[in-house]
Protein backbone atom coordinates (compact mmCIF):
# COMPACT_ATOMS: atom_id res chain seq x y z
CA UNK A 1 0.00 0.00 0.00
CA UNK A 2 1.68 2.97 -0.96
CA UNK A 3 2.55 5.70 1.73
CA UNK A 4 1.04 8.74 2.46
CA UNK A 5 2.28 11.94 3.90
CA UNK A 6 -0.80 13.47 5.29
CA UNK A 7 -1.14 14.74 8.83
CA UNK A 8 -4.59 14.56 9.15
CA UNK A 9 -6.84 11.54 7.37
CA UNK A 10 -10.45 11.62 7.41
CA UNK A 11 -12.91 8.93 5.55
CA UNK A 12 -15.97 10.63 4.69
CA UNK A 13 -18.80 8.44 4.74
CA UNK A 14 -19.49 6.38 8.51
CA UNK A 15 -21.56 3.76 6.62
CA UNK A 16 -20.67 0.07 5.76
CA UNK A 17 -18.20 1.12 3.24
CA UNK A 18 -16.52 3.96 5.48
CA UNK A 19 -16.06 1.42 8.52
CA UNK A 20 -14.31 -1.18 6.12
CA UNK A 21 -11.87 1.14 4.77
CA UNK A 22 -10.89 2.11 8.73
CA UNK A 23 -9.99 -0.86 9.68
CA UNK A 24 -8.15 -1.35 6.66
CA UNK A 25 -6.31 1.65 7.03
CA UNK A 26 -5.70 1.01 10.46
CA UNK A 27 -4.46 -2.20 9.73
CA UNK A 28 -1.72 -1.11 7.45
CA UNK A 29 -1.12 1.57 10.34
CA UNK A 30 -2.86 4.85 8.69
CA UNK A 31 -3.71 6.46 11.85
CA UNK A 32 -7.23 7.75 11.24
CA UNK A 33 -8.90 11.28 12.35
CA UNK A 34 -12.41 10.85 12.36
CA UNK A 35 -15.10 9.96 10.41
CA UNK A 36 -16.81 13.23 8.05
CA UNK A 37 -20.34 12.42 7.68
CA UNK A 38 -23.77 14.64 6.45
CA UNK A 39 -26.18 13.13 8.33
CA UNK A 40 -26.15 14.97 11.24
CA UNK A 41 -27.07 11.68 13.33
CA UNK A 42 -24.17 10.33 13.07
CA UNK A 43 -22.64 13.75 14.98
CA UNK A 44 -20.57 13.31 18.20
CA UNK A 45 -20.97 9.70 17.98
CA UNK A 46 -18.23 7.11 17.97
CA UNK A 47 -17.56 4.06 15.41
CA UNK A 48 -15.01 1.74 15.51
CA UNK A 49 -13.60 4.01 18.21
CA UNK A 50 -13.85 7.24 15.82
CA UNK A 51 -16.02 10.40 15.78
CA UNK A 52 -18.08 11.43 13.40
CA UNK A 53 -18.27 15.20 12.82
CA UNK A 54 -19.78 17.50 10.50
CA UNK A 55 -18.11 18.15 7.15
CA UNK A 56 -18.03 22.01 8.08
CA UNK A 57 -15.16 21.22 10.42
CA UNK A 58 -13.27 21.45 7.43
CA UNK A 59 -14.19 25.27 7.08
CA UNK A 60 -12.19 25.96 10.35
CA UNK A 61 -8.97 24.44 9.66
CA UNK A 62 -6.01 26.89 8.80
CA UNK A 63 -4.61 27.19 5.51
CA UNK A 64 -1.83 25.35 6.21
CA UNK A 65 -3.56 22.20 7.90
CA UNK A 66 -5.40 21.82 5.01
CA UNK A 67 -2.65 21.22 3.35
CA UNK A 68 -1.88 18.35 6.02
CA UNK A 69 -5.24 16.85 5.43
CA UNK A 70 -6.54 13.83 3.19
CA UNK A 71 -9.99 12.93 2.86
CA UNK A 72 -10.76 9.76 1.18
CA UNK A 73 -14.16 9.42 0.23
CA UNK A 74 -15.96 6.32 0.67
CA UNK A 75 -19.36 6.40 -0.87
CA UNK A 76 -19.90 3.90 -3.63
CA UNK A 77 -22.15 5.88 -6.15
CA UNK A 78 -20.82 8.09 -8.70
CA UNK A 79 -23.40 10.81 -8.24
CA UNK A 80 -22.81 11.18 -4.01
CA UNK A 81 -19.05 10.99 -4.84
CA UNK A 82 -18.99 13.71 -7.24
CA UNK A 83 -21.76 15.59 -4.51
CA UNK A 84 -19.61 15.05 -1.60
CA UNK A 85 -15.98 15.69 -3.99
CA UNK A 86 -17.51 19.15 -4.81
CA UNK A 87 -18.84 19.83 -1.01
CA UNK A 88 -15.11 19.05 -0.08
CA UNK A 89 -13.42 21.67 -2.67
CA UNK A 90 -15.79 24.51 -1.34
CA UNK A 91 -14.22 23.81 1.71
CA UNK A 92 -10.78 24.96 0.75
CA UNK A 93 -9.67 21.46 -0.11
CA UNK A 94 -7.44 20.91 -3.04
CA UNK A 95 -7.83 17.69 -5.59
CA UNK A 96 -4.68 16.07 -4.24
CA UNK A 97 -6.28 16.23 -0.26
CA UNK A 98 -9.58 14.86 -1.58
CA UNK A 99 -9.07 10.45 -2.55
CA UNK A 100 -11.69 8.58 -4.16
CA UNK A 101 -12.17 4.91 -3.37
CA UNK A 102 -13.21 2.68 -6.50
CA UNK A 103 -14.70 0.05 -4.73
CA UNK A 104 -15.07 -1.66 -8.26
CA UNK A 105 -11.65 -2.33 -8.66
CA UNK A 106 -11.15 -3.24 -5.11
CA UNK A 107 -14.02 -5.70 -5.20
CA UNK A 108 -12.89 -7.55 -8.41
């Protein structure tokens, strides 16, 4: 698994798919954030030992821990990936601090 030099990771998406890809990560010792999530539900809760928080957490961070941070998106539909890839830019993000799983290739 290739390395990453992020400070901060975040998966975005607490669901089925979202908790597989922690413990994955976690596995291959990615030390996870928290979980990003827009069902506000989900807020202050914990999975797999993780909070969820609200995307606009994002928002507050400086310029330069942006930078730091990789989100990697977890949703498995094309249309709430693109949704949640453009919510992400508005935030400040840049492409290179926003990942896209394809759970296609994965799965085959």
């Amino acid at each position: 698994m290739k390395r990453l030099h992020f400070s901060f990771i975040y998966i975005f998406g607490v669901g089925l798919l979202g908790r597989a890809l922690s413990q994955i990560l976690q596995r291959n010792n990615f030390s996870i954030k928290a979980f990003i999530d827009n069902n506000k539900y989900f807020y202050k809760k914990k999975f797999l030992g993780l909070k969820v928080c609200n995307p606009k957490i994002i928002g507050k961070f400086s310029p330069k821990d942006l930078q730091k941070t990789l989100i990697i998106i977890s949703h498995e539909h094309l249309a709430h990936k693109k949704k949640v890839f453009n919510q992400l830019k508005n935030y400040g993000l840049k492409d290179n601090n926003i990942k896209v799983v394809k759970w296609l290739k994965i799965l085959r």
